[in-house]
N, C-alpha and C. Protein backbone atom coordinates (compact mmCIF):
# COMPACT_ATOMS: atom_id res chain seq x y z
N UNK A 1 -9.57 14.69 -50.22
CA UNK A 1 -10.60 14.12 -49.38
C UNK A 1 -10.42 14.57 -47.94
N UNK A 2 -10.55 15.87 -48.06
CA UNK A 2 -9.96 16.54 -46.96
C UNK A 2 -9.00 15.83 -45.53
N UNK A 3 -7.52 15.15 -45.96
CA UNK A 3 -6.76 15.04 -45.48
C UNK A 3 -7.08 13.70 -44.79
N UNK A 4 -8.11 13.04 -45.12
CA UNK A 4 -8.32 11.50 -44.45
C UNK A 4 -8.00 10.50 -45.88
N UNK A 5 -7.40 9.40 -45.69
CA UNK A 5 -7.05 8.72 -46.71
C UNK A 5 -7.69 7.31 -46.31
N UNK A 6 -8.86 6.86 -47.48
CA UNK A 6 -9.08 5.54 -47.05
C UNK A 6 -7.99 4.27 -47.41
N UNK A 7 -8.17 3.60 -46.38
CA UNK A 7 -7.19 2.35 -46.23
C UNK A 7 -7.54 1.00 -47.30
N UNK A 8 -6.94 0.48 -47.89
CA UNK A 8 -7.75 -0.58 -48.77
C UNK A 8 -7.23 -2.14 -48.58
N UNK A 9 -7.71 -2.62 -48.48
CA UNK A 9 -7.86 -4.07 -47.96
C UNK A 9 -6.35 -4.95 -47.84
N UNK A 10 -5.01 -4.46 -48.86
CA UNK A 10 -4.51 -5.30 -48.46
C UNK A 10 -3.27 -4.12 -47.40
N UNK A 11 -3.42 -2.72 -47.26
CA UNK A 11 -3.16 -2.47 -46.06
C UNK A 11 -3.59 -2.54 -44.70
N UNK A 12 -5.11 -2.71 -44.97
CA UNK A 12 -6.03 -3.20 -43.70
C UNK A 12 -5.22 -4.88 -42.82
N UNK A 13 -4.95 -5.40 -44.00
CA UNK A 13 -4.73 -6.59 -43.91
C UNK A 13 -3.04 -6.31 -43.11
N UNK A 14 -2.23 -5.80 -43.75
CA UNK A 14 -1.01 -5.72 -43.15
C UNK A 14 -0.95 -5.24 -41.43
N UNK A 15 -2.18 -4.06 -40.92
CA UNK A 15 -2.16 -3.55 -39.88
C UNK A 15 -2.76 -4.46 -38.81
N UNK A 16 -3.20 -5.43 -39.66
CA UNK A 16 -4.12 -6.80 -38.80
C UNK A 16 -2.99 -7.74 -38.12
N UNK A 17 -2.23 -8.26 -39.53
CA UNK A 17 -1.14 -9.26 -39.18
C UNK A 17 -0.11 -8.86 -38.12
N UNK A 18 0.14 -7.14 -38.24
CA UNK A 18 0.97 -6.30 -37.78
C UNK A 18 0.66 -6.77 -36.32
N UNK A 19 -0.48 -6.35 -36.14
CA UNK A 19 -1.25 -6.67 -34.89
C UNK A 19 -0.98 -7.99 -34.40
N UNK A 20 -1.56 -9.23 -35.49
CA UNK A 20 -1.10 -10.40 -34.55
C UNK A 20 0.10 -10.85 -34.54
N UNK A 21 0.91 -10.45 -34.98
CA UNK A 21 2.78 -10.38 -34.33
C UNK A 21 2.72 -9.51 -33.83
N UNK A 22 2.14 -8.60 -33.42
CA UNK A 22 2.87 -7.87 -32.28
C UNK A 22 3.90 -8.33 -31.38
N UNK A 23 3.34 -9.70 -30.34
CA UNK A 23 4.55 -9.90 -29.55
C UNK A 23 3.71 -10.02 -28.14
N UNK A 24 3.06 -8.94 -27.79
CA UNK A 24 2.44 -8.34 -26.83
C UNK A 24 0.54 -8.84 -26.86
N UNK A 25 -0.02 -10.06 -26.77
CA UNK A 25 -1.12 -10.59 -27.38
C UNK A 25 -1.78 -11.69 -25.58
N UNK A 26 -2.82 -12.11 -25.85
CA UNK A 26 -3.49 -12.90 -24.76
C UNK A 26 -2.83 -14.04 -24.37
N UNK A 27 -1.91 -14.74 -25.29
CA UNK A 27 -1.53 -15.78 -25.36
C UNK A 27 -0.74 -15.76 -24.14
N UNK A 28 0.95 -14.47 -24.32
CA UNK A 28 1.60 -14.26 -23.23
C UNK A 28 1.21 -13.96 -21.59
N UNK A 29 -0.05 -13.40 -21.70
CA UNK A 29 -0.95 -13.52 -20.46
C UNK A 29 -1.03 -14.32 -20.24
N UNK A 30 -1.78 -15.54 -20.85
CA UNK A 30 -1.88 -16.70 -19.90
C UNK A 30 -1.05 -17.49 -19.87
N UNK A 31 0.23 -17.38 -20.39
CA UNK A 31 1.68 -17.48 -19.73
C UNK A 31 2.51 -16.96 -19.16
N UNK A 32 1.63 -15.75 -18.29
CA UNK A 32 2.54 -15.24 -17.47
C UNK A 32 4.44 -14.76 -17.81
N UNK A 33 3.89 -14.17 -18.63
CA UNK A 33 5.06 -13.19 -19.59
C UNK A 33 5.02 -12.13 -19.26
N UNK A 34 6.19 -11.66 -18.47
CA UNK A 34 6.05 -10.49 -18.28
C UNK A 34 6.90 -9.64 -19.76
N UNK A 35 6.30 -8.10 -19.76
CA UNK A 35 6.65 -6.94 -20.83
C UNK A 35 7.56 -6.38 -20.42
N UNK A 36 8.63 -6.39 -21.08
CA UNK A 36 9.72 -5.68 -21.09
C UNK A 36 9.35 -4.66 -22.15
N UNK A 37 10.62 -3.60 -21.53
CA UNK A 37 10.27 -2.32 -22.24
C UNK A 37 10.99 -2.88 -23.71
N UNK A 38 11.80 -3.30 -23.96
CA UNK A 38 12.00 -3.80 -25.06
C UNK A 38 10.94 -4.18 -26.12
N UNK A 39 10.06 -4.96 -25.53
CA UNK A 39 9.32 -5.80 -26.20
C UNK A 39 8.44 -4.64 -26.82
N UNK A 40 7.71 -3.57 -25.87
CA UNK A 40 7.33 -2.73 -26.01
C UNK A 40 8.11 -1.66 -27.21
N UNK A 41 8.70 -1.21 -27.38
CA UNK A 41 9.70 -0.51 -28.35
C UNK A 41 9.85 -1.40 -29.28
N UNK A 42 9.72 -2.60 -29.33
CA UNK A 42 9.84 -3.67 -30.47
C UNK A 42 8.24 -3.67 -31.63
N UNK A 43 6.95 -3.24 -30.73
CA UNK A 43 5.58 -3.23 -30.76
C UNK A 43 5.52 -2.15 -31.53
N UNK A 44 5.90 -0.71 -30.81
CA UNK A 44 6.17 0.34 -31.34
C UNK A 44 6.87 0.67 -33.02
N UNK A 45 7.64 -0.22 -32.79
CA UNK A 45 8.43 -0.21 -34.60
C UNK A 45 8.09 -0.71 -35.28
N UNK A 46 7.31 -1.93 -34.59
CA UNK A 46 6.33 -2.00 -36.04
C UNK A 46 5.10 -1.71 -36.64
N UNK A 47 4.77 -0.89 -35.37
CA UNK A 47 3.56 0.02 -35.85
C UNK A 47 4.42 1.10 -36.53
N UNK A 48 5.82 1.87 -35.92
CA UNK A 48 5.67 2.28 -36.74
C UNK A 48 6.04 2.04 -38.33
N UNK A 49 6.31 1.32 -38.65
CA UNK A 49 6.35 0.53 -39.75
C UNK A 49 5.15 0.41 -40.57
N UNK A 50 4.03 0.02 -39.87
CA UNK A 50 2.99 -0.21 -40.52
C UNK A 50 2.45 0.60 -40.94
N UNK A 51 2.45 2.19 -39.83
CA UNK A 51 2.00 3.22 -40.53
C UNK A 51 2.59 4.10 -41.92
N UNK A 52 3.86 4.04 -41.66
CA UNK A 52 4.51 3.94 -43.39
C UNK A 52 4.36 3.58 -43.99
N UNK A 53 4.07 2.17 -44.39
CA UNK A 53 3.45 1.64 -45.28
C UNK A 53 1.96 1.87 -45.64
N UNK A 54 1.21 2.01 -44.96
CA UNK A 54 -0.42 2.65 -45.27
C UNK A 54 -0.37 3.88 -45.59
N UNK A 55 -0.15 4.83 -44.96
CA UNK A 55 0.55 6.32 -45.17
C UNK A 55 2.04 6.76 -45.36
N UNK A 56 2.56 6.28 -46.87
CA UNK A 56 3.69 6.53 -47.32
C UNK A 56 3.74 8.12 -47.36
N UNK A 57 2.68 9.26 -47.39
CA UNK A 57 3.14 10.90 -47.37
C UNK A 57 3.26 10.93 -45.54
N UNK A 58 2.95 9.94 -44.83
CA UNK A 58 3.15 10.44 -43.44
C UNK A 58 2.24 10.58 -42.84
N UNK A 59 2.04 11.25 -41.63
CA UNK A 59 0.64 11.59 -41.10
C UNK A 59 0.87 13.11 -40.46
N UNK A 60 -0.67 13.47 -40.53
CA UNK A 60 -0.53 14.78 -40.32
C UNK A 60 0.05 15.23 -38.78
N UNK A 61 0.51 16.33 -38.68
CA UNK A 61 1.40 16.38 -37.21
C UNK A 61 0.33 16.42 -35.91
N UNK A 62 -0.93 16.64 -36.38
CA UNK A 62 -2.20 16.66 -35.29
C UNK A 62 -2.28 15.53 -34.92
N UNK A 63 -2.08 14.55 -35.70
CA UNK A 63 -2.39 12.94 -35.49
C UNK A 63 -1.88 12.42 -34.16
N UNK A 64 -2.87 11.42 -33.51
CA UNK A 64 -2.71 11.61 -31.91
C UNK A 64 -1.29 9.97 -32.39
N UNK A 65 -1.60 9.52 -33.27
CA UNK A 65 -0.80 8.08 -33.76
C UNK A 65 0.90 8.88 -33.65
N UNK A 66 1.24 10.08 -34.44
CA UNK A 66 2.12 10.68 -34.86
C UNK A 66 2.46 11.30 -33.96
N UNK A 67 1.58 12.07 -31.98
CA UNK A 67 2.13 12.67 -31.55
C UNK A 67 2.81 11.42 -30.45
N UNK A 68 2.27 10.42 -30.58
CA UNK A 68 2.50 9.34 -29.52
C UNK A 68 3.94 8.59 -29.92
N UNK A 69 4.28 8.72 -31.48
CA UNK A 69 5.54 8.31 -31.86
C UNK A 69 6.42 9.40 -31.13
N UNK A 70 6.38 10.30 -31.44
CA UNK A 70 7.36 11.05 -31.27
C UNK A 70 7.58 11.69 -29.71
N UNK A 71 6.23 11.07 -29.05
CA UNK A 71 6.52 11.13 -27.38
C UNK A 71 6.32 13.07 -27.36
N UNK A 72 5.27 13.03 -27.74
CA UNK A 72 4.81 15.03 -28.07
C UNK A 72 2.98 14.68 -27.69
N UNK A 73 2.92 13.89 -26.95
CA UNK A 73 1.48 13.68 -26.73
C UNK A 73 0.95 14.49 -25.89
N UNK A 74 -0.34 15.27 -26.23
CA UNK A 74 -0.53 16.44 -24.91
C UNK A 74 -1.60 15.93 -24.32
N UNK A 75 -1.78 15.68 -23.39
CA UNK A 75 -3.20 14.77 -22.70
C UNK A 75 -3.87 16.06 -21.91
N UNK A 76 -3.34 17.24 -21.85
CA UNK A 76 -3.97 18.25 -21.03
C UNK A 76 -5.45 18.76 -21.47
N UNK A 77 -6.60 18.54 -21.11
CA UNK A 77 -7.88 19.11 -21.17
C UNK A 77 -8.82 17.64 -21.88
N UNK A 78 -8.02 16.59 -21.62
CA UNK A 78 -8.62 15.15 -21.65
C UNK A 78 -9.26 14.57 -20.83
N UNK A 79 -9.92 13.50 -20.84
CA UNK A 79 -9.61 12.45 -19.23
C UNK A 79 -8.45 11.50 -19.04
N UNK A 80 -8.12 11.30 -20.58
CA UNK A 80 -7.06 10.39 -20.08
C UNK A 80 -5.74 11.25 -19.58
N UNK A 81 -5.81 12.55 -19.33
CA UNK A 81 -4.43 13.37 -19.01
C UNK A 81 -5.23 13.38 -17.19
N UNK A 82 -5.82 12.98 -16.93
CA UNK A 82 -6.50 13.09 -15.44
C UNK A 82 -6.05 11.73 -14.69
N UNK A 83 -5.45 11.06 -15.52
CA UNK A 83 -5.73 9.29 -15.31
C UNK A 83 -4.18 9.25 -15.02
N UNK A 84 -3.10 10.62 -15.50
CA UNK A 84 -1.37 10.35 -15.33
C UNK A 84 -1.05 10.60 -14.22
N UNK A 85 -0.66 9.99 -13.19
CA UNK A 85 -0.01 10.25 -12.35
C UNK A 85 2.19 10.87 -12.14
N UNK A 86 2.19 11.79 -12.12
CA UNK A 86 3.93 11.86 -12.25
C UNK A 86 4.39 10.88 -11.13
N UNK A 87 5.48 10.54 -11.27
CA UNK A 87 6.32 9.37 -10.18
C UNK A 87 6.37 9.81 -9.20
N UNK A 88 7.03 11.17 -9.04
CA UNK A 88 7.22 11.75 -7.95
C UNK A 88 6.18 12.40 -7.08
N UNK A 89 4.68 12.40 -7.33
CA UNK A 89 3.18 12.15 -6.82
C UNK A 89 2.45 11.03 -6.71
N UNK A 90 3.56 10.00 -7.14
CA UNK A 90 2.79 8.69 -6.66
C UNK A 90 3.21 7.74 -5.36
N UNK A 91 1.63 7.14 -5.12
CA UNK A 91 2.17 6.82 -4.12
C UNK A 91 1.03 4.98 -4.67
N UNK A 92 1.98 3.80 -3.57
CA UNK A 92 1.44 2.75 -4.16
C UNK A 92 0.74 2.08 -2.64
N UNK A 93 -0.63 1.65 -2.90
CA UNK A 93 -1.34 1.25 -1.52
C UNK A 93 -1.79 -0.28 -1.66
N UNK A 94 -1.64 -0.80 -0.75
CA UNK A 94 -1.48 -2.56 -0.53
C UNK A 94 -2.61 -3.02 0.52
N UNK A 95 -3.83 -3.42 0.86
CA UNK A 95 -4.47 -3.50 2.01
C UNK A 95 -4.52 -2.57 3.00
N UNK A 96 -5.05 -1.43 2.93
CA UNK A 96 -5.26 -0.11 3.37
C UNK A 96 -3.93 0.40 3.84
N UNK A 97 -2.75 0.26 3.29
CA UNK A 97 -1.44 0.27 3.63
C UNK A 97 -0.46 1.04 2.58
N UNK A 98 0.20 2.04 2.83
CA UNK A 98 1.22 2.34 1.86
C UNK A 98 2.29 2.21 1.71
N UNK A 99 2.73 1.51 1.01
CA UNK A 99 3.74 1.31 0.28
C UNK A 99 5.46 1.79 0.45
N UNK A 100 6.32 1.83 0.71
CA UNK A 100 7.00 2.90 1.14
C UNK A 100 8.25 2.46 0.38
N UNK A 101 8.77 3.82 -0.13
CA UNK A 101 9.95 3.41 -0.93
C UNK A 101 11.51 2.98 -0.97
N UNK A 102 11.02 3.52 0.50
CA UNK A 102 12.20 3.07 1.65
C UNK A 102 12.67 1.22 2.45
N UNK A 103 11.18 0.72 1.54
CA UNK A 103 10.69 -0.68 2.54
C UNK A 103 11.17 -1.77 0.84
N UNK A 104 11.22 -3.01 1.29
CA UNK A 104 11.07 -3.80 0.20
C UNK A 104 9.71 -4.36 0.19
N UNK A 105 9.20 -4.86 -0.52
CA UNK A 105 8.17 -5.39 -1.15
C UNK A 105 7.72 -6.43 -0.02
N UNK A 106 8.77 -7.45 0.35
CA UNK A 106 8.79 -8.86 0.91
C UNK A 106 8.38 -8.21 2.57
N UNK A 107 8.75 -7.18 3.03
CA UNK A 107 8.20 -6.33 4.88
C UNK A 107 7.31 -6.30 4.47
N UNK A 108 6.23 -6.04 3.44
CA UNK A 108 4.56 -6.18 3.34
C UNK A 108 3.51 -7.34 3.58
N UNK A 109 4.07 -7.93 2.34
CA UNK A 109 3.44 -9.27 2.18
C UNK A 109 4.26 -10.70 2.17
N UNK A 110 5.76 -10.75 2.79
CA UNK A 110 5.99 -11.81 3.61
C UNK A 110 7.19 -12.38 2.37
N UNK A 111 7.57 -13.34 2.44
CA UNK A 111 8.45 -14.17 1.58
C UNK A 111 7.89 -14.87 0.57
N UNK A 112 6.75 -15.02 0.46
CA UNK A 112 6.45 -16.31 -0.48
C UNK A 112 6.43 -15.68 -1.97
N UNK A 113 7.35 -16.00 -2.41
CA UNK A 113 7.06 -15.43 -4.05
C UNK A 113 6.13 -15.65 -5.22
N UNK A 114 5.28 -16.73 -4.82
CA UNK A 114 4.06 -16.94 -5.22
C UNK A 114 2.75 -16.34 -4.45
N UNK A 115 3.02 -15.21 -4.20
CA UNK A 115 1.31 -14.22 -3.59
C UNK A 115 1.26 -13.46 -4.86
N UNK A 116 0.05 -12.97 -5.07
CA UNK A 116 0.04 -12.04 -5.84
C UNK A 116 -1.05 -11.14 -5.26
N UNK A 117 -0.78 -9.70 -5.07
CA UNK A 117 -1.16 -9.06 -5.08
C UNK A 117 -1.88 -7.77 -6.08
N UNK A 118 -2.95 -7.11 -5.50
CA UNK A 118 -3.30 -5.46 -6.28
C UNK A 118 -3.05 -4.77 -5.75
N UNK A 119 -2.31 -3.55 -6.13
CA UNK A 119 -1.64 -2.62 -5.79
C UNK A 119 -2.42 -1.43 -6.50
N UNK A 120 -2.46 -0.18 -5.75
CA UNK A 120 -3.58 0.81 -5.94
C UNK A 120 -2.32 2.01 -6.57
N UNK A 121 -2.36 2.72 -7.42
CA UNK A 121 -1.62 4.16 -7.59
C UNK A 121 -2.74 5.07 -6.99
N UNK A 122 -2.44 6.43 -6.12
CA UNK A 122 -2.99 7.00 -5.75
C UNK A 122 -1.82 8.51 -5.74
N UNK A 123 -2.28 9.35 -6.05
CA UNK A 123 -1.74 10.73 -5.79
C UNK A 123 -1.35 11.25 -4.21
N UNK A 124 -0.09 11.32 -4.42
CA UNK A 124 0.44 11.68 -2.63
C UNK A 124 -0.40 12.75 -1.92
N UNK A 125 -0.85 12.69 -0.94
CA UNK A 125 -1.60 13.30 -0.04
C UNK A 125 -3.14 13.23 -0.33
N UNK A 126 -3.46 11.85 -1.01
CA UNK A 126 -4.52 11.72 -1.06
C UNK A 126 -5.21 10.53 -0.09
N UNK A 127 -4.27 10.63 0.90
CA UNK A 127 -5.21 9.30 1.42
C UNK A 127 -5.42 7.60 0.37
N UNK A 128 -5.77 6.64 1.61
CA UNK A 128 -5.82 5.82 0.90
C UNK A 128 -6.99 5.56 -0.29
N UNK A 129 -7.42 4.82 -1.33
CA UNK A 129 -8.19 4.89 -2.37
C UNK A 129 -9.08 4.00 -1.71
N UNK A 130 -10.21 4.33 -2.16
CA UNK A 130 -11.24 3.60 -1.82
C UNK A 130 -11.69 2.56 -1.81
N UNK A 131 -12.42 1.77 -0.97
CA UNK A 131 -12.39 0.24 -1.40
C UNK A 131 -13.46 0.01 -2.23
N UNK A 132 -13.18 -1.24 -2.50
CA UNK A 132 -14.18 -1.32 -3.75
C UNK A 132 -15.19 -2.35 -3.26
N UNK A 133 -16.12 -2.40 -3.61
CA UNK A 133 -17.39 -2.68 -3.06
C UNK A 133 -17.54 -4.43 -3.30
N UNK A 134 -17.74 -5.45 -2.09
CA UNK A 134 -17.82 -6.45 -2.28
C UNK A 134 -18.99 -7.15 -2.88
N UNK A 135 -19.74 -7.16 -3.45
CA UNK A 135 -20.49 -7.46 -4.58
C UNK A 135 -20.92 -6.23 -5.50
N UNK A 136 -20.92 -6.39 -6.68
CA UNK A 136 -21.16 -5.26 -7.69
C UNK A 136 -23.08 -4.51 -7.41
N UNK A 137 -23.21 -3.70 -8.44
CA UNK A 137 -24.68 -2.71 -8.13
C UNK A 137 -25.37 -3.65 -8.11
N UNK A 138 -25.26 -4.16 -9.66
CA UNK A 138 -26.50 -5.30 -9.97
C UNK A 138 -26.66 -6.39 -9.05
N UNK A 139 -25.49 -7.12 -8.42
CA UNK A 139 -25.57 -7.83 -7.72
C UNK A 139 -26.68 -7.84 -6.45
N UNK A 140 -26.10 -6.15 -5.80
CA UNK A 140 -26.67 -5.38 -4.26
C UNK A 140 -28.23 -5.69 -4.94
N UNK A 141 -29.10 -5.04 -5.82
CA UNK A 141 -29.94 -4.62 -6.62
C UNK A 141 -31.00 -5.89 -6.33
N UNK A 142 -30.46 -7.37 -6.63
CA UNK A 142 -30.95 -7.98 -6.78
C UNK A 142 -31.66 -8.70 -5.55
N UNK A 143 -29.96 -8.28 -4.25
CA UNK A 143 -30.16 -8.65 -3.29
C UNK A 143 -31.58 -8.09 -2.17
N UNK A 144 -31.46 -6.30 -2.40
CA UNK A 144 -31.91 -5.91 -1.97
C UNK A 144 -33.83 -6.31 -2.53
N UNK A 145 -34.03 -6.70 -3.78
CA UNK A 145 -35.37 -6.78 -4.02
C UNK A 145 -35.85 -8.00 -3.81
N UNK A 146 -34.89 -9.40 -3.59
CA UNK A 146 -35.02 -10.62 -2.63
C UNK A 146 -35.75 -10.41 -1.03
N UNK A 147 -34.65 -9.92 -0.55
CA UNK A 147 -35.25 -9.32 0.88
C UNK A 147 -36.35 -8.26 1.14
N UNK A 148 -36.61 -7.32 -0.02
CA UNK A 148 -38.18 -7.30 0.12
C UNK A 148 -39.03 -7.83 -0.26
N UNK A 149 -38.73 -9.11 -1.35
CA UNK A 149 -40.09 -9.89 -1.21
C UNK A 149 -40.58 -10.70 -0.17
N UNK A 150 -38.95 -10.52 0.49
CA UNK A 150 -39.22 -12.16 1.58
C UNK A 150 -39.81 -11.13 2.70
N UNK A 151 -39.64 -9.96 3.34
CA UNK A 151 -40.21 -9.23 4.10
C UNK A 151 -41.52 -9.01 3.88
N UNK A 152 -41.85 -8.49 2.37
CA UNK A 152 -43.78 -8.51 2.28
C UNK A 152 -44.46 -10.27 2.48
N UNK A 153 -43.64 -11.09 2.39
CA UNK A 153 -43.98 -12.26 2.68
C UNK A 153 -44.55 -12.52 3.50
N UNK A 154 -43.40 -12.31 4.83
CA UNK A 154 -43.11 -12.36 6.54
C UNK A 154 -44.71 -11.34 7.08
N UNK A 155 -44.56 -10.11 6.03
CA UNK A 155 -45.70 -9.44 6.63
C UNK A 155 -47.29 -10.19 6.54
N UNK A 156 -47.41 -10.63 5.55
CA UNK A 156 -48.93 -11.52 5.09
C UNK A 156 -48.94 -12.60 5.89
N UNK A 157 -47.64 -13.73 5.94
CA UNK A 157 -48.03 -14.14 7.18
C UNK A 157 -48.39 -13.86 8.37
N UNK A 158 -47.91 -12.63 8.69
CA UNK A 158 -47.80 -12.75 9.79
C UNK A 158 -49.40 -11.99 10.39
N UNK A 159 -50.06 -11.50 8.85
CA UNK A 159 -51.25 -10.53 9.11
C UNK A 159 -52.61 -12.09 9.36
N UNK A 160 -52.06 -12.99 8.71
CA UNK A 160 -53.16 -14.52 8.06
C UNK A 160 -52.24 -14.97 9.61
N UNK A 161 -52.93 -14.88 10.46
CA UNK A 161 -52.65 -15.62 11.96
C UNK A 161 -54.05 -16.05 12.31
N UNK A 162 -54.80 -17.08 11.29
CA UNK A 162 -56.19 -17.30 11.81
C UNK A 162 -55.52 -18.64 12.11
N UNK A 163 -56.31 -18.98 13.58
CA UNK A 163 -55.86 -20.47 14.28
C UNK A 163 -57.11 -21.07 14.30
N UNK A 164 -57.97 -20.83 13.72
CA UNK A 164 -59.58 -21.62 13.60
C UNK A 164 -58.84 -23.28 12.55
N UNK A 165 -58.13 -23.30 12.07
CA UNK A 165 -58.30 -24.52 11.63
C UNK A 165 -57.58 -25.63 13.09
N UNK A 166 -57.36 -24.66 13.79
CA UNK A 166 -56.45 -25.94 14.86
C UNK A 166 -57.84 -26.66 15.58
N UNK A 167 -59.14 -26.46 15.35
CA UNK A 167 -59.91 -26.49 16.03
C UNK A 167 -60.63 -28.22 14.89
N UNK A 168 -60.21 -28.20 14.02
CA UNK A 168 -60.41 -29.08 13.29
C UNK A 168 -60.02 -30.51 13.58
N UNK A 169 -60.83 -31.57 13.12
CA UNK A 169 -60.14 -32.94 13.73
C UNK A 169 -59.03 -33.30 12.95
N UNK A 170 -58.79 -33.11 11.79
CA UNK A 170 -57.25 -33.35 11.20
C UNK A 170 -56.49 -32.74 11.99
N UNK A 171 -56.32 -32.09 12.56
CA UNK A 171 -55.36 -30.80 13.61
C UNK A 171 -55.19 -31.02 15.04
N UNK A 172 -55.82 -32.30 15.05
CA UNK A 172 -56.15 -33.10 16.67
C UNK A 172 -54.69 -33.99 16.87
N UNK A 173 -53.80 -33.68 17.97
CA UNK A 173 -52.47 -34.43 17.90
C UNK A 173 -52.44 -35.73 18.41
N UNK A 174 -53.95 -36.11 19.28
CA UNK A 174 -54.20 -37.15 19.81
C UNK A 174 -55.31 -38.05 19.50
N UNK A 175 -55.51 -37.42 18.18
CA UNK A 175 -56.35 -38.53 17.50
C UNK A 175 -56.36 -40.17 17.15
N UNK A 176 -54.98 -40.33 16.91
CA UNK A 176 -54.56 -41.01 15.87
C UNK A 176 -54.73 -42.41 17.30
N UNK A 177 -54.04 -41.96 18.35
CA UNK A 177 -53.94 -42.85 19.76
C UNK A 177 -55.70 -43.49 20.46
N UNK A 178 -56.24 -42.11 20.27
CA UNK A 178 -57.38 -42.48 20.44
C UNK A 178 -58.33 -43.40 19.65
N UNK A 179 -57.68 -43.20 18.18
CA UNK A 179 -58.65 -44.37 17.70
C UNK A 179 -58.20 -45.83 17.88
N UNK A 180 -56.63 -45.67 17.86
CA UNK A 180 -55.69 -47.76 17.96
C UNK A 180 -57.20 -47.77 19.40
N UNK A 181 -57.02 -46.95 20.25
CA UNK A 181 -57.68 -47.69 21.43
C UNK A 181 -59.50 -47.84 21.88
N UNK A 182 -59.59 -47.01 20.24
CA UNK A 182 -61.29 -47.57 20.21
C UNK A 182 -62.31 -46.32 21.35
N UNK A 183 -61.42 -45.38 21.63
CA UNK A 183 -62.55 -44.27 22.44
C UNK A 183 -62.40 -42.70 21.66
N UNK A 184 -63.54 -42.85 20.64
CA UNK A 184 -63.36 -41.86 19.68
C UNK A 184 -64.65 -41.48 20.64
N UNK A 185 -65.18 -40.47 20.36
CA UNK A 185 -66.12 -38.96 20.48
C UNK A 185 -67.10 -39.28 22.19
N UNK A 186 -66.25 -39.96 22.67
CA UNK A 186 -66.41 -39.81 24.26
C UNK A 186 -66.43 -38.93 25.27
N UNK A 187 -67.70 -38.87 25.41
CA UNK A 187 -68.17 -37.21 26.39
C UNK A 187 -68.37 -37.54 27.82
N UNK A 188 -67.62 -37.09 28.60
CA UNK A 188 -67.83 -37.05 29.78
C UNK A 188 -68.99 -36.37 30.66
N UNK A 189 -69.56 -35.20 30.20
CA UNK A 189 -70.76 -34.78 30.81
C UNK A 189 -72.33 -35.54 30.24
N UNK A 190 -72.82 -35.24 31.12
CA UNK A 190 -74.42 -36.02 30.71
C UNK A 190 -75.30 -34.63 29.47
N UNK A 191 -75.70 -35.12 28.40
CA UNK A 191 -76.22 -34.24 27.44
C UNK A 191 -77.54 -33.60 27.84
């Protein structure tokens, strides 16, 4: 079947469970667990484990699963080989600030061991990374077509400037005085 082997339900099933023991799952996130490389290499064995058992002849040596065991992974002419930074080209940026390997952590952002910060990887001699935009597209998008409705608004008012109703007796500010005192439509010139 040209070199693909389908999987059948109760190995599907093993690579599932495999999965939820991993070790490494949402749960430890929101307990603030940090990953040790251990734990990691612990993850690793039993995948690879699992893949022995589903593929007892092995996997073929192209297999990106098989080059990642054996740490033979070639990421060159990928995106994700664009995404590696080497150590010794990295550089780490903190509030338009870099990082320095010479400095401790605590000369940045102070003593309190409860801050948490984001920290940027950026390639040495690249300047700092860009900031990231305080409300998202859709957000701007929405904003921006608010403020032109309220502007074609502003414009119609401002075109409807007819003052003929001020001329009206509802629109009279001294009506209301004039009538408690009984001298409504009192003309001073002779008709």
């Amino acid at each position: 079947m040209n070199g693909v082997k389908s999987v059948s339900l109760v190995e599907a099933q093993y690579l599932k469970k495999m999965m939820l023991d991993g070790g490494m799952d949402k749960k430890q996130v929101e307990a603030n667990v940090c990953v040790t490389m251990e734990m990691v290499n612990d993850a690793l064995d039993q995948l690879r484990g699992a893949v022995m058992i589903v593929y007892p002849m092995g996997l073929p040596p192209y297999d990106p699963i098989r080059m990642e065991f054996e740490n033979k992974e070639d990421l060159s002419g990928t995106q994700a080989g664009l995404n590696v930074i080497k150590e010794s080209e990295a550089q780490l940026w903190w509030a338009a600030k870099e990082l320095r390997r010479t400095k401790k952590l605590s000369d940045y952002v102070g003593k309190n061991e409860k801050t948490k910060i984001i920290v940027k990887i950026q390639q040495r001699g690249q300047g700092a990374p860009a900031r990231e935009p305080i409300i998202s597209s859709e957000e701007q998008k929405q904003l921006m077509l608010y403020y032109h409705r309220r502007q074609e608004e502003l414009k119609k008012l401002e075109e409807n400037d007819d003052d003929s109703c001020l001329n009206s007796p509802w629109a009279d500010n001294t009506a209301l005085k004039r009538h408690f005192h009984g001298v409504k439509d009192i003309k001073w010139r002779p008709r």
